[in-house]
Protein backbone atom coordinates (compact mmCIF):
# COMPACT_ATOMS: atom_id res chain seq x y z
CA UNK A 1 0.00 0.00 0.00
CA UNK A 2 1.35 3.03 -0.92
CA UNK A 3 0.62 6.92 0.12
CA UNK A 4 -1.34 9.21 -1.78
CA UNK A 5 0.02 12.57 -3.20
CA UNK A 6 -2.70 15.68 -1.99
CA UNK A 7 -3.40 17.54 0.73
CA UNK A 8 -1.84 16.95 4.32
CA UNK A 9 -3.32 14.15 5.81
CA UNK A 10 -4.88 12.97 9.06
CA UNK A 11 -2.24 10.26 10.22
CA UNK A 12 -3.43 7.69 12.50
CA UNK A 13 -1.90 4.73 14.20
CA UNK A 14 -3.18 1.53 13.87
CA UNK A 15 -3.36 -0.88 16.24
CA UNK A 16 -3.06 -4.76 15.62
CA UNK A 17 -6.15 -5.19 18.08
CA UNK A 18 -9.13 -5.05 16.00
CA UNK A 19 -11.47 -4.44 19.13
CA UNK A 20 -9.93 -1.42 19.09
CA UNK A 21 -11.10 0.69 16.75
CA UNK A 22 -12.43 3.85 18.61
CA UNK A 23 -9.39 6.01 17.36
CA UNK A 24 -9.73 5.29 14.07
CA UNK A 25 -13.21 5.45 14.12
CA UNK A 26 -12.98 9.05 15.50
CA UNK A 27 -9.89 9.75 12.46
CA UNK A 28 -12.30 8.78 9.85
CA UNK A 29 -14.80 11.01 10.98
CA UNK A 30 -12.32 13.86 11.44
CA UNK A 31 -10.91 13.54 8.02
CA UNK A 32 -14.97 13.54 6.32
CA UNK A 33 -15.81 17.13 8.55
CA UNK A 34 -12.14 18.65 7.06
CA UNK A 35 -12.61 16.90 3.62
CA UNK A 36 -9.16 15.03 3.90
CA UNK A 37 -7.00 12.26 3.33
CA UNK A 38 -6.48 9.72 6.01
CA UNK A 39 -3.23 7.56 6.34
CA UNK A 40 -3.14 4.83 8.04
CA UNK A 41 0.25 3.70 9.41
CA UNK A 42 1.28 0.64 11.25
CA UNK A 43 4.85 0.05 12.73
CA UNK A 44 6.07 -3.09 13.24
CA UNK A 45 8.83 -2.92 15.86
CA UNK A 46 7.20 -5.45 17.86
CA UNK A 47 5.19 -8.94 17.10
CA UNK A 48 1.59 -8.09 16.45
CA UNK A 49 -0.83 -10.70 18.21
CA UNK A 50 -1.59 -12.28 14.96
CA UNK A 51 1.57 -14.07 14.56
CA UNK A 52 2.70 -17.20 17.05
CA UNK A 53 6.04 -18.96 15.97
CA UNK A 54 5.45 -22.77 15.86
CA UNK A 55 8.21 -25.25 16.06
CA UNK A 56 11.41 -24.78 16.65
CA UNK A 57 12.98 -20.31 16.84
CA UNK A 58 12.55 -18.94 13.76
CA UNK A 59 15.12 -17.37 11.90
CA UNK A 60 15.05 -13.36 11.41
CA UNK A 61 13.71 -13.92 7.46
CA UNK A 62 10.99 -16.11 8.96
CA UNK A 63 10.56 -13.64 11.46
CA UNK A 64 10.35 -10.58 9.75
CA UNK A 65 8.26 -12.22 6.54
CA UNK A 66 5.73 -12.97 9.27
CA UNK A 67 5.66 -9.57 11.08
CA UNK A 68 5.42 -8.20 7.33
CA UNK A 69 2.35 -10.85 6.33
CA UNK A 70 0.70 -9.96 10.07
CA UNK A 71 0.57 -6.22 9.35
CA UNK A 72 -0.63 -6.03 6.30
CA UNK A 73 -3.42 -7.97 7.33
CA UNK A 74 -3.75 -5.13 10.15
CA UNK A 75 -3.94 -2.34 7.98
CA UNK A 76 -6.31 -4.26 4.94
CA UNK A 77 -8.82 -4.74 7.87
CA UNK A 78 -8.04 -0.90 9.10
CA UNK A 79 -8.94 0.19 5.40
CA UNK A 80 -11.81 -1.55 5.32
CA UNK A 81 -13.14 -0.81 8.48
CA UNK A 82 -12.55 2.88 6.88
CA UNK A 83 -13.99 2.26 4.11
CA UNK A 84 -16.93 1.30 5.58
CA UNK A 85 -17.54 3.78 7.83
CA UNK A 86 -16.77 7.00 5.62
CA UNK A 87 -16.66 6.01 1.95
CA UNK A 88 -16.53 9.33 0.77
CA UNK A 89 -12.41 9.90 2.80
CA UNK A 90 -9.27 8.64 0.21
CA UNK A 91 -7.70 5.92 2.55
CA UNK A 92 -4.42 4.39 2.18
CA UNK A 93 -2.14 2.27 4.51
CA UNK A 94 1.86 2.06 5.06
CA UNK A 95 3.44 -0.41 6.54
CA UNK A 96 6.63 1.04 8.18
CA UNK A 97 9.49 -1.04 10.19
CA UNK A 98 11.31 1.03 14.03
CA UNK A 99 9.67 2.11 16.78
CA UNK A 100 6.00 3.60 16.37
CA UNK A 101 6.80 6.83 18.11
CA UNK A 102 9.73 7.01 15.78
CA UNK A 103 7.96 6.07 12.53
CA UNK A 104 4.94 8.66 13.39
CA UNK A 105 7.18 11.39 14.46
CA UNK A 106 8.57 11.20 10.74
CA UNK A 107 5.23 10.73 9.03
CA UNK A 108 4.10 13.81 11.54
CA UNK A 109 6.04 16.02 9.34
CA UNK A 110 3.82 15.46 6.07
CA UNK A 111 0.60 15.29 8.36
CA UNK A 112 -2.42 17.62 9.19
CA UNK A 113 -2.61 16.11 12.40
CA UNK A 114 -1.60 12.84 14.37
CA UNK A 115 -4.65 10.57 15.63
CA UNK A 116 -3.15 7.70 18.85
CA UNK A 117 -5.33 5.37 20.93
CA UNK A 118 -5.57 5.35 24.71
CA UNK A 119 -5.42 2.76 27.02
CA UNK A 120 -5.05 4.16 30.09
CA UNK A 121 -1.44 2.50 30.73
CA UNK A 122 -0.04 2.79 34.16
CA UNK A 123 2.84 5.59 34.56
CA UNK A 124 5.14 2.08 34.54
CA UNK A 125 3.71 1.06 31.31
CA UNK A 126 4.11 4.56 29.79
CA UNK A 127 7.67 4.71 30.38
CA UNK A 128 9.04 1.52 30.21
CA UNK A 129 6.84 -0.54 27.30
CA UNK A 130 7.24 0.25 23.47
CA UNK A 131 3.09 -0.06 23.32
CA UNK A 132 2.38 3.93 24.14
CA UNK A 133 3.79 6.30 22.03
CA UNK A 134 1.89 9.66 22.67
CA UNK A 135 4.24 11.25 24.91
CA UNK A 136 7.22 11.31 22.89
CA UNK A 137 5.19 12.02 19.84
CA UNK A 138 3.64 15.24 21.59
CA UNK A 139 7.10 16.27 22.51
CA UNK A 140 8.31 16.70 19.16
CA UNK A 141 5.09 16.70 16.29
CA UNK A 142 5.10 19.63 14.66
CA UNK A 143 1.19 19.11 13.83
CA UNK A 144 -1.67 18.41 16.74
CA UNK A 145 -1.70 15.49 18.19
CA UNK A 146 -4.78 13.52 19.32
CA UNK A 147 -5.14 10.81 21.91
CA UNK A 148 -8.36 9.44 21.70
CA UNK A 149 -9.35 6.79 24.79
CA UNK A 150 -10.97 3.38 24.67
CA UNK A 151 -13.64 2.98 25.18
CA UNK A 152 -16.08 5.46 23.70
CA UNK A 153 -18.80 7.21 26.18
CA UNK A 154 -21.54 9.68 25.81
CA UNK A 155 -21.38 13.22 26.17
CA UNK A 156 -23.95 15.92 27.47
CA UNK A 157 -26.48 17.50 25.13
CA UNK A 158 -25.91 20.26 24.36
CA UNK A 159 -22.55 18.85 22.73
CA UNK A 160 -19.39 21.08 23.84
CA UNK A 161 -15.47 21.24 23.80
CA UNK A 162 -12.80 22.11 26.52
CA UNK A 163 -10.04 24.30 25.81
CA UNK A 164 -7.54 25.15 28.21
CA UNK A 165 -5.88 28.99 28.01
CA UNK A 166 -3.40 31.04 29.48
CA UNK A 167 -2.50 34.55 29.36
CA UNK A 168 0.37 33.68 27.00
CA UNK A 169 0.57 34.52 22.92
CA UNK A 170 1.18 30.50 22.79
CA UNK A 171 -2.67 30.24 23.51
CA UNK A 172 -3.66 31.85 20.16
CA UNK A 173 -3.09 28.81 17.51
CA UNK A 174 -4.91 26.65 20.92
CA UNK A 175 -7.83 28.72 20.98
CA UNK A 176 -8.38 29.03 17.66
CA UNK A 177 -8.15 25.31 16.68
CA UNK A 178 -10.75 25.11 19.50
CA UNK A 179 -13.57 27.08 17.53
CA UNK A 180 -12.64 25.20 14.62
CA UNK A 181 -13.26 21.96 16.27
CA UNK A 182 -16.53 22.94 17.79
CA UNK A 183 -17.68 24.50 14.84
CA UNK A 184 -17.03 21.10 12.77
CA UNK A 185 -18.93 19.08 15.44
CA UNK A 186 -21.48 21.74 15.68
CA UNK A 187 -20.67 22.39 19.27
CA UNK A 188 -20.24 24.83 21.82
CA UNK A 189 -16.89 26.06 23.72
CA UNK A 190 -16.29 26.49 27.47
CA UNK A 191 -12.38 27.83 27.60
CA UNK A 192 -11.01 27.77 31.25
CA UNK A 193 -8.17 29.40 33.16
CA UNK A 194 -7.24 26.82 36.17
CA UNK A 195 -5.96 28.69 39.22
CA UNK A 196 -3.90 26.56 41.68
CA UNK A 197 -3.78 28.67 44.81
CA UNK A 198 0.14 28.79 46.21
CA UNK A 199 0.61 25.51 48.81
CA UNK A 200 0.80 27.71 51.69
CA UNK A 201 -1.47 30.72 50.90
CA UNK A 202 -0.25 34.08 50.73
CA UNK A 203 -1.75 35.41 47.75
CA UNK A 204 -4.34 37.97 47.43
CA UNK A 205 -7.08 35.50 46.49
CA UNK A 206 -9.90 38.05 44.87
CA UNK A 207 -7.00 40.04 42.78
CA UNK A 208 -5.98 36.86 41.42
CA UNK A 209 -8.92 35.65 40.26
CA UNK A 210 -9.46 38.92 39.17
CA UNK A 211 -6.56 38.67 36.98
CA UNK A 212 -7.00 35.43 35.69
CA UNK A 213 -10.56 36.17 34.13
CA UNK A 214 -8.85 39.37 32.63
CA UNK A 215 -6.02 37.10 31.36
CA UNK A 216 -8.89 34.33 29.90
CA UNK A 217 -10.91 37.41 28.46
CA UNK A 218 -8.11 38.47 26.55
CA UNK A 219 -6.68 34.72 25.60
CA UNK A 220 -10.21 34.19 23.73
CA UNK A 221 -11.05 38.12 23.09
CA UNK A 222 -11.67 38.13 18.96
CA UNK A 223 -10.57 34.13 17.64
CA UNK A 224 -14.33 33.79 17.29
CA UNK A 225 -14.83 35.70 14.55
CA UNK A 226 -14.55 33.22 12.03
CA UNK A 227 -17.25 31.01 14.09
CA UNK A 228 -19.87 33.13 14.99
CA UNK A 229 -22.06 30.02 15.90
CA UNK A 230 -20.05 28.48 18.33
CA UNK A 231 -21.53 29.46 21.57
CA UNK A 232 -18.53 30.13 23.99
CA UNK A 233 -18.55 30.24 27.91
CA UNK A 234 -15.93 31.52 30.02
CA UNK A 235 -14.81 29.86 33.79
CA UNK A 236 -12.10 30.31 36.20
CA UNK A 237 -11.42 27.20 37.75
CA UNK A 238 -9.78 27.29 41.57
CA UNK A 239 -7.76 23.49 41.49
CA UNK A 240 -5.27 21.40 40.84
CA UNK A 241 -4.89 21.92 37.14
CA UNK A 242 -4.65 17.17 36.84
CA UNK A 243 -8.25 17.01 38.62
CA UNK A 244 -9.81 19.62 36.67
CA UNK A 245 -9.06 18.61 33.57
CA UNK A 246 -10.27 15.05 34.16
CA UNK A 247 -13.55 16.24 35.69
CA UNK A 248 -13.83 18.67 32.96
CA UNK A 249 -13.30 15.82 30.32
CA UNK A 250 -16.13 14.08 31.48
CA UNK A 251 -18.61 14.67 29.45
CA UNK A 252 -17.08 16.72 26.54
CA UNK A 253 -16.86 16.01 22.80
CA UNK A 254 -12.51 17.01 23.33
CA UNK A 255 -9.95 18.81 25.56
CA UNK A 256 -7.66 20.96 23.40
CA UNK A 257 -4.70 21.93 25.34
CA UNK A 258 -1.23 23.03 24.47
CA UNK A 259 2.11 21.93 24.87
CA UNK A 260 4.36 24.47 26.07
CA UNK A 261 3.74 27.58 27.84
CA UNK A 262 4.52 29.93 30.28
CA UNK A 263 1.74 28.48 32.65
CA UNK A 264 -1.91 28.03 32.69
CA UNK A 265 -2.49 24.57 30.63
CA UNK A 266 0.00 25.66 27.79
CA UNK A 267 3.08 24.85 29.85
CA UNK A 268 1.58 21.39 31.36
CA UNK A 269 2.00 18.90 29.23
CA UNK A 270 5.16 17.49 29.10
CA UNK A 271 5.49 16.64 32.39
CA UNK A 272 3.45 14.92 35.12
CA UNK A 273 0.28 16.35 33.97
CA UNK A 274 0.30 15.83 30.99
CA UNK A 275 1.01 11.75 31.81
CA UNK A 276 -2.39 12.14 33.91
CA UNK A 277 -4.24 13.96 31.70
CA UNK A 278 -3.47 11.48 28.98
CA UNK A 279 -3.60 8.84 31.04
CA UNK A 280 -7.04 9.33 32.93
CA UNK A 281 -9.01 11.85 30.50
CA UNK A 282 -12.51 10.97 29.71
CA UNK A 283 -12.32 12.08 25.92
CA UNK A 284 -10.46 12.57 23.33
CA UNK A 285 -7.05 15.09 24.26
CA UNK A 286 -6.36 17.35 21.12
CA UNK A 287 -2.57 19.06 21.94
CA UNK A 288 -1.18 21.53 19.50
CA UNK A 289 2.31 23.28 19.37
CA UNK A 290 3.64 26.46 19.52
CA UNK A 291 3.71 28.19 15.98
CA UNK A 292 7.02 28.18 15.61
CA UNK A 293 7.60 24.05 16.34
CA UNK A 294 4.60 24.11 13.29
């Protein structure tokens, strides 16, 4: 299978499980709302479930002809599955041999965005198993990023999206991609500003608060514009910026955060929030980098 010449497209990774399919479900549907290509790539740095040696050890030919056959079978029943579900999105597969978070963060570069599944691995499994790749991928993509969890659960009516601001210029290109997404899924927008009051108090409570909704005003203050009919809502949260984001993913259609920052959510997520974000988040996380990692 070979890639497509066009547009940028959505870039998902495939998993050999074919229970799991709620990532790629959500990448098809992504790619039909922006009217794009969807790639489907599967690594295979490790042996997929499919394939059990019998006999004696096999030799690395034997070894890697199976790994080969076993993938291809993975992404044929991917495309398909595609295929199926949006008929109208260009699909095509690529079967790539290293490390997934490797192979993605090179296919990354040609890619409107990055689609991953969720598991909700331990903090052990996350660092010390080849089967999440998220993290490292976030790190470096130049493109947004999405980690989409298994299994799938309802959201509220009315449908909405989570975005996470600061008072920093890195918000813009996190807001705005915000608006887009609610405006694709016909949603609304509730953008929040987490305050974690100091440890030990201190601070002058009502003038910060103060300040953050004039630093949230500002972060969302004209990226509307071009999405009149998203509804938006503005909130100050006083918490631990891990627990609100979880309770805040609860029932929402995303959570679009950033990855690097001077504070607020923007500067979270390469470190131990972002592992429980990613980790425990109720819906799909949509990260996106600064403009000039883009």
């Amino acid at each position: 299978m070979t890639r497509a010449e066009g547009p940028p497209p959505i870039l998902v990774g495939v998993d050999p499980d074919p229970s799991q399919r709620t990532a790629l479900a959500w990448a098809a549907d992504e790619a039909a709302r922006r009217r794009l290509p969807l790639l489907l790539l599967h690594a295979q740095g490790v042996p997929t479930p499919g394939y059990r040696p019998t006999g004696g050890r096999p030799s690395w030919e034997e070894w890697n002809t199976a790994l080969h056959v076993a993938g291809d079978h993975t992404l044929r029943e991917a495309v398909a599955f595609v295929e199926s579900r949006q008929p109208q999105v260009p699909v095509s597969g690529l079967l790539a041999e290293g490390h997934p978070a490797w192979v993605l963060r090179e296919q990354a570069q040609h890619a409107t965005a990055v689609v991953l599944g969720s598991w909700h691995l331990s903090a052990a499994q996350e660092l010390f198993t080849s089967a999440s790749v998220a993290l490292p991928l976030i790190a470096h993509a130049t493109c947004p990023v999405v980690v989409v969890p298994e299994p799938q659960r309802v959201t509220d009516h009315p449908p909405y999206f989570v975005v996470g601001v600061d008072g920093g210029a890195e918000s813009a290109a996190v807001v705005d991609l915000a608006f887009e997404e609610a405006a694709l899924h016909g949603a609304g927008l509730r953008a929040l500003y987490v305050w974690h009051p100091p440890r030990f108090g201190g601070a002058d409570e009502e003038a910060a608060l103060d300040e953050c909704h004039r630093l949230l005003s500002e972060a969302v203050a004209g990226h509307g514009a071009a999405h009149p009919e998203v509804e938006l809502h503005h909130e100050v949260v006083r918490g631990h910026p891990v627990r609100v984001l979880i309770e805040q993913s609860a029932h929402s259609l995303g959570l679009v955060v950033g990855t690097r920052g001077h504070g607020g959510f923007t500067g979270m997520l390469l470190g131990s929030v972002s592992q429980g974000v990613l980790h425990h988040a109720r819906c799909p996380v949509i990260t996106v980098p600064r403009a000039h990692d883009r």
